[in-house]
Each structure stands twice: as C-alpha cells, then as structure tokens.
C-alpha atoms as a PDB file:
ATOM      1  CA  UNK A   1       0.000   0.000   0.000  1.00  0.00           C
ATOM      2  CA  UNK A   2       1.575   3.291  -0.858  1.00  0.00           C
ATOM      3  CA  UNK A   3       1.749   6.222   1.592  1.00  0.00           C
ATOM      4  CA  UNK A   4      -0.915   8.301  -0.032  1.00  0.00           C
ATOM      5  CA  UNK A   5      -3.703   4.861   0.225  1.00  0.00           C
ATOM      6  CA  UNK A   6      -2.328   4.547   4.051  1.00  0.00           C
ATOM      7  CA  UNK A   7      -3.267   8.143   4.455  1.00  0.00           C
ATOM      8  CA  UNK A   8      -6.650   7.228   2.665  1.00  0.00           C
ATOM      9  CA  UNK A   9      -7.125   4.568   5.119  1.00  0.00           C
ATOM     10  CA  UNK A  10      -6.884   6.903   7.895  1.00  0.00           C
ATOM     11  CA  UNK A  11      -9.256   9.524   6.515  1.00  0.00           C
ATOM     12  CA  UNK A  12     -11.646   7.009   6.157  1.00  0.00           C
ATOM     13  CA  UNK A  13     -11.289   5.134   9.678  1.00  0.00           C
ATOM     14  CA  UNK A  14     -11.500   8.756  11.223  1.00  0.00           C
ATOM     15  CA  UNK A  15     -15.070   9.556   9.396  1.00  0.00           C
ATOM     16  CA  UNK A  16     -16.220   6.185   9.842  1.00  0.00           C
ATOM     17  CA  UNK A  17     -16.691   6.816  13.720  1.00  0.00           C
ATOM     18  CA  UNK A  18     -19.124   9.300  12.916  1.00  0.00           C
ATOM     19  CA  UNK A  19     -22.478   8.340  12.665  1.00  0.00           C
ATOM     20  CA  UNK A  20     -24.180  11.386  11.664  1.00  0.00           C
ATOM     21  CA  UNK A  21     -23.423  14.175   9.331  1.00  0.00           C
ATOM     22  CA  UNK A  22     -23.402  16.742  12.066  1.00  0.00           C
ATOM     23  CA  UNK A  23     -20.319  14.711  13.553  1.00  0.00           C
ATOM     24  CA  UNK A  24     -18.433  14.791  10.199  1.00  0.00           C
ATOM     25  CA  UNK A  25     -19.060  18.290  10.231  1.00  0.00           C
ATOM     26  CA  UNK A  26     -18.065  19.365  13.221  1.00  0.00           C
ATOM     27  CA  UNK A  27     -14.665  17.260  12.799  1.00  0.00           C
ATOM     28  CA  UNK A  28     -14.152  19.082   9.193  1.00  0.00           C
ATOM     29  CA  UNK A  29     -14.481  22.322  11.215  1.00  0.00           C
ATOM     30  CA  UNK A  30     -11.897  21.030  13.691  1.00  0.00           C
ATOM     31  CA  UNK A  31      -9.280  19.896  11.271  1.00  0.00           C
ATOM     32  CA  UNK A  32      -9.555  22.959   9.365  1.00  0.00           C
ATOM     33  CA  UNK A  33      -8.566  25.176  12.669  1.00  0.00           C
ATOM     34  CA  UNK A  34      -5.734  22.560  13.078  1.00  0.00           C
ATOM     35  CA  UNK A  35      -3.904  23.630   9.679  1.00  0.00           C
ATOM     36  CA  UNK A  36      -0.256  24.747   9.523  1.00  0.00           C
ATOM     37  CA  UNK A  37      -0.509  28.941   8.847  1.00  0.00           C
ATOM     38  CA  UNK A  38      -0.784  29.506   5.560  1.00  0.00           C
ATOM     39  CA  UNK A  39       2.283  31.438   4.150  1.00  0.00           C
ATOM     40  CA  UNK A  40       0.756  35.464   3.413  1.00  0.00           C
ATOM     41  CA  UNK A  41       3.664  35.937   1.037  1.00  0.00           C
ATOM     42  CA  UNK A  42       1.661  32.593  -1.092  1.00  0.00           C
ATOM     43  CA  UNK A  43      -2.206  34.819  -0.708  1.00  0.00           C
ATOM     44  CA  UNK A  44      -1.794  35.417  -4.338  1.00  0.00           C
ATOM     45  CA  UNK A  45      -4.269  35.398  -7.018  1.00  0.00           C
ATOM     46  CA  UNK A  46      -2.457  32.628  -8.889  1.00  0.00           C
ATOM     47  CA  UNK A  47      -2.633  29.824  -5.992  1.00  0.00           C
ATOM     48  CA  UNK A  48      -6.660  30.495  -5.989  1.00  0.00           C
ATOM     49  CA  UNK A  49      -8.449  27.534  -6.831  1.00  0.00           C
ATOM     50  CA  UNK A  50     -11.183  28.627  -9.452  1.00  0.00           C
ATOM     51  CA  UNK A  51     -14.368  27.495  -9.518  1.00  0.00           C
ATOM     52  CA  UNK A  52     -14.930  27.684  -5.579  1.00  0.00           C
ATOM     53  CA  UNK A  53     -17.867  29.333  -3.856  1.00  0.00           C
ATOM     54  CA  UNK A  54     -15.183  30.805  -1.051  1.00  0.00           C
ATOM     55  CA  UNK A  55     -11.728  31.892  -1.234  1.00  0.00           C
ATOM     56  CA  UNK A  56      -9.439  28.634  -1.055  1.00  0.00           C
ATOM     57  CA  UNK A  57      -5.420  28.833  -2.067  1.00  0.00           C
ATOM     58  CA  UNK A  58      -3.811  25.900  -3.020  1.00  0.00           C
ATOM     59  CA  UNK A  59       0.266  26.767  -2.946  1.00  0.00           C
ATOM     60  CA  UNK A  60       2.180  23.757  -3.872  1.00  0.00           C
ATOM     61  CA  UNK A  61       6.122  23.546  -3.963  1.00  0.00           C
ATOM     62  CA  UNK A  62       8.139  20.142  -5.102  1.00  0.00           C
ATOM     63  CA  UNK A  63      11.034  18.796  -2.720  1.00  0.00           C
ATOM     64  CA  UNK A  64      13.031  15.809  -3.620  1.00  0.00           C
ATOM     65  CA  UNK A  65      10.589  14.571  -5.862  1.00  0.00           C
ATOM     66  CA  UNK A  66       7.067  15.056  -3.842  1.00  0.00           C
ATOM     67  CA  UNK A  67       4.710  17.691  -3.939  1.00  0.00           C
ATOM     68  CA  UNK A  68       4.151  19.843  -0.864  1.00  0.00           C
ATOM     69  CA  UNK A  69       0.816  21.346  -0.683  1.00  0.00           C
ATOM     70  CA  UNK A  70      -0.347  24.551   1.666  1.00  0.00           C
ATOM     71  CA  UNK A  71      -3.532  25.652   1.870  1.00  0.00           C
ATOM     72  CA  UNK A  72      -6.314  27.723   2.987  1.00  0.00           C
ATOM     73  CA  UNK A  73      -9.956  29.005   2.645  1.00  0.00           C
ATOM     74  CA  UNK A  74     -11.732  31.757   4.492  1.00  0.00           C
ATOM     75  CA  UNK A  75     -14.666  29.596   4.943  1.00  0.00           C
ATOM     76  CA  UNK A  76     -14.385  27.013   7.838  1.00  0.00           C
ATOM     77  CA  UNK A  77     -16.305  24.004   6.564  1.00  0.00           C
ATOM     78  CA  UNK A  78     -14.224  24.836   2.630  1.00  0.00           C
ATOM     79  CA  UNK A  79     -10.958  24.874   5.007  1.00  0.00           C
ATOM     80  CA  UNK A  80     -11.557  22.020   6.702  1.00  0.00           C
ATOM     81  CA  UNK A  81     -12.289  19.892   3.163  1.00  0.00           C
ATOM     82  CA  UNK A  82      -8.895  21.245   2.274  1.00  0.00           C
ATOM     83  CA  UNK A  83      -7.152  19.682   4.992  1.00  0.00           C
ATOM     84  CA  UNK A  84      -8.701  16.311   4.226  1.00  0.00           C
ATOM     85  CA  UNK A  85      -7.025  16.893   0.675  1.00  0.00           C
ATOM     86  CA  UNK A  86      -3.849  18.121   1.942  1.00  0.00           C
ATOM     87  CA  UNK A  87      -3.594  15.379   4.674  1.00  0.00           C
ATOM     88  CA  UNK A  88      -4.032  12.937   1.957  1.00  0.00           C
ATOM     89  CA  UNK A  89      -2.375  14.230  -1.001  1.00  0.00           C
ATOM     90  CA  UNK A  90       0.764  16.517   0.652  1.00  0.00           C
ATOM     91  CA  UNK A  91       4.163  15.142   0.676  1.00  0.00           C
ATOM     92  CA  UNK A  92       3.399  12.385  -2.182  1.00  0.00           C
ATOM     93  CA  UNK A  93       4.734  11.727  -5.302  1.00  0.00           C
ATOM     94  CA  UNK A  94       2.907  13.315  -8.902  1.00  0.00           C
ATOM     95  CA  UNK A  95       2.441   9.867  -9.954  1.00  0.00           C
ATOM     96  CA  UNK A  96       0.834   9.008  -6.446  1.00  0.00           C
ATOM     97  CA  UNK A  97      -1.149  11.912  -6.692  1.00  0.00           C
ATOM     98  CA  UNK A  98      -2.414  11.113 -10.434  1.00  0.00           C
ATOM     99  CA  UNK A  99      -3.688   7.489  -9.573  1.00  0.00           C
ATOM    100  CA  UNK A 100      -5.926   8.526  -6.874  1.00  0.00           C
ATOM    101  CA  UNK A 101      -8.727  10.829  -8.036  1.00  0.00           C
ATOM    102  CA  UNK A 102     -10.476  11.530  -4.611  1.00  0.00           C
ATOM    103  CA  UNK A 103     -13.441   8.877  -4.243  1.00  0.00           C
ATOM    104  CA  UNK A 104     -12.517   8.251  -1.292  1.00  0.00           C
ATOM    105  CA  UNK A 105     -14.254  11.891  -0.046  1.00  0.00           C
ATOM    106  CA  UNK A 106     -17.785   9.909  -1.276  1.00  0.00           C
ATOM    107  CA  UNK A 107     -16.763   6.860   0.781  1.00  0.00           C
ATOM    108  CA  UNK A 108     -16.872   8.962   4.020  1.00  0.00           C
ATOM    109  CA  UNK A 109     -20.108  10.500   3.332  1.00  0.00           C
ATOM    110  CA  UNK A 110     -18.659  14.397   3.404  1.00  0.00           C
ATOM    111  CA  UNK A 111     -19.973  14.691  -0.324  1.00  0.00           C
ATOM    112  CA  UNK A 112     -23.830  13.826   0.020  1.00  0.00           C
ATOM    113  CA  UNK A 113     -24.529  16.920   2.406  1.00  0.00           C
ATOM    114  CA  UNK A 114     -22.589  19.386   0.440  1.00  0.00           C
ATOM    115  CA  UNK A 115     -24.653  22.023  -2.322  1.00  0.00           C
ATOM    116  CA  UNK A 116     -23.750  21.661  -5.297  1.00  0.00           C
ATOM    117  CA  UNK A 117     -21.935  24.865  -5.843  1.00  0.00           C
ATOM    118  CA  UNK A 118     -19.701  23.180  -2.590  1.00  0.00           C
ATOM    119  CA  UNK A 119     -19.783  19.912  -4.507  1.00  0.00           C
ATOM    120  CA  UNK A 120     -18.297  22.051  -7.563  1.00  0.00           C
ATOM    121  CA  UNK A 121     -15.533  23.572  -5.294  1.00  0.00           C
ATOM    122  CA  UNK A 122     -14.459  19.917  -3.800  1.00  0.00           C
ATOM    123  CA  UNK A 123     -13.751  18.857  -7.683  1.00  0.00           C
ATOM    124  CA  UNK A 124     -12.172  21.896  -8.505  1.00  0.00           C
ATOM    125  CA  UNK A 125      -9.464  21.393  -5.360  1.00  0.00           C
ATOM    126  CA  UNK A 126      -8.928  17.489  -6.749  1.00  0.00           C
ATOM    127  CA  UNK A 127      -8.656  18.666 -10.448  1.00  0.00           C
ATOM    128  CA  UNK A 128      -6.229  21.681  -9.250  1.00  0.00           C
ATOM    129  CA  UNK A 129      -4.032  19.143  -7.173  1.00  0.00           C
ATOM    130  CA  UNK A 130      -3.961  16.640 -10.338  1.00  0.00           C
ATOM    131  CA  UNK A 131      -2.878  19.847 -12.793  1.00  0.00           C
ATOM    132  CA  UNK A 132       0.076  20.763  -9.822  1.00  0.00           C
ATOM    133  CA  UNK A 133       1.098  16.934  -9.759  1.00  0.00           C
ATOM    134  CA  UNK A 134       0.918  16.940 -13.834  1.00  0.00           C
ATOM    135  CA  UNK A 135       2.881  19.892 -13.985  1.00  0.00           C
ATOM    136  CA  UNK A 136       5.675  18.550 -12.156  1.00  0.00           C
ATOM    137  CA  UNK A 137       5.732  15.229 -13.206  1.00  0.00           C
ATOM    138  CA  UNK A 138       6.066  16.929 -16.523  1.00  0.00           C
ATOM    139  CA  UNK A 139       8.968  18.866 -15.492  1.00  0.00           C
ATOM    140  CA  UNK A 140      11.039  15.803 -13.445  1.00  0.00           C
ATOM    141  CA  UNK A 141      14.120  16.553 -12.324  1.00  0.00           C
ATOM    142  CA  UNK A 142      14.169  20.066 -13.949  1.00  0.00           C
ATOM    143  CA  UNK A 143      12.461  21.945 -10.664  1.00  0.00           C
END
C-alpha cells in the first residue's frame, strides 16, 4: 500500500466513527482550525483555486521529488475539506497523486450533504491538485 492509500485509510477510519453528518461536520471544522498557517507571502491570485464558492489557495512547492501542498480558505467548513485533501495528497509523489482521483471523499459521506456549488468547489481542489502533480511530473528533475 503506498503512503498516499495509508493516508486514505486513515481519513476514512476517522469519518467512519461518525455516525451522523453533524459529527463529520463538526470534525471538518476542527481539522480545518488545526492547519499549519498559511504562508501570506503565497495569498496570491495565482494559488486560488477557481471554480470555488469561497476563497481557497492551493500553494504547492516540489522537494526531492514530492509535492508539498499549503492551503487555505476563508470559509471554515471549505478549510476544513482542504485539509482532508492536503492530509491525503501533501508530501506524495505526482504519480501518487495522479492514480488517486479523490473517491474516497464519497466513501466517508462528506460529499452527500454538500450544495452543489460546494460539490463544484471539492472537484475543482482534486482537479487543481492533479494539474500541480501533472505539472511537475512533466517537469522531473528540472524543478
């Protein structure tokens, strides 16, 4: 199992021991006030993730050959779906990051209760995470 399924795993097993959606929610809210600070020098229009209903930044950098991801969102649930991506994706390899497109997000039942404009949002983060890991897989050893 590579890192970025472990890390799947353990997304899952967390949200599993919810019951209800109010739970999930509540630990979404939670995990987005435990995020690293987001870098203010990175609050630039270019690490915006389009397509979003709130303000979420997506700054990515590449170290020894796996993507680093930073993030934030000035909404707290939005926030707290980015940390679920950056917990799972961060710190993995592009070709990690391209085989796993995010179903796992269904699996733990944060997806059924969002809107759809929220729903939108959650696939633009995935699809801006896949263009950052296609981009540098791209580039190799170049960066």
């Amino acid at each position: 199992m590579s890192g970025i399924q472990e890390r799947i795993a353990q997304v899952k097993a967390r949200f599993k021991a919810f019951e209800d959606w109010e739970d999930r929610y509540k630990e979404l809210i939670q995990l987005g006030k435990e995020m690293s600070i987001y870098p203010e020098s990175e609050r630039q229009e270019k690490y915006k993730v389009k397509g979003c209903q709130s303000q979420v930044w997506l700054y990515p950098q590449f170290v020894e050959g796996r993507v680093r991801f930073h993030a934030d969102s000035d909404a707290l649930l939005v926030k707290g779906i980015v940390a679920v991506l950056v917990s799972v994706y961060d710190n993995s390899t592009p070709d990690e990051i391209l085989g796993e497109r995010g179903d796992f997000l269904k699996e733990i039942g944060i997806t059924e209760h969002l809107s759809m404009n929220r729903t939108n949002g959650l696939a633009s983060m995935v699809k801006q995470i896949s263009m950052y890991a296609a981009v540098y897989k791209s580039l190799g050893s170049r960066v």
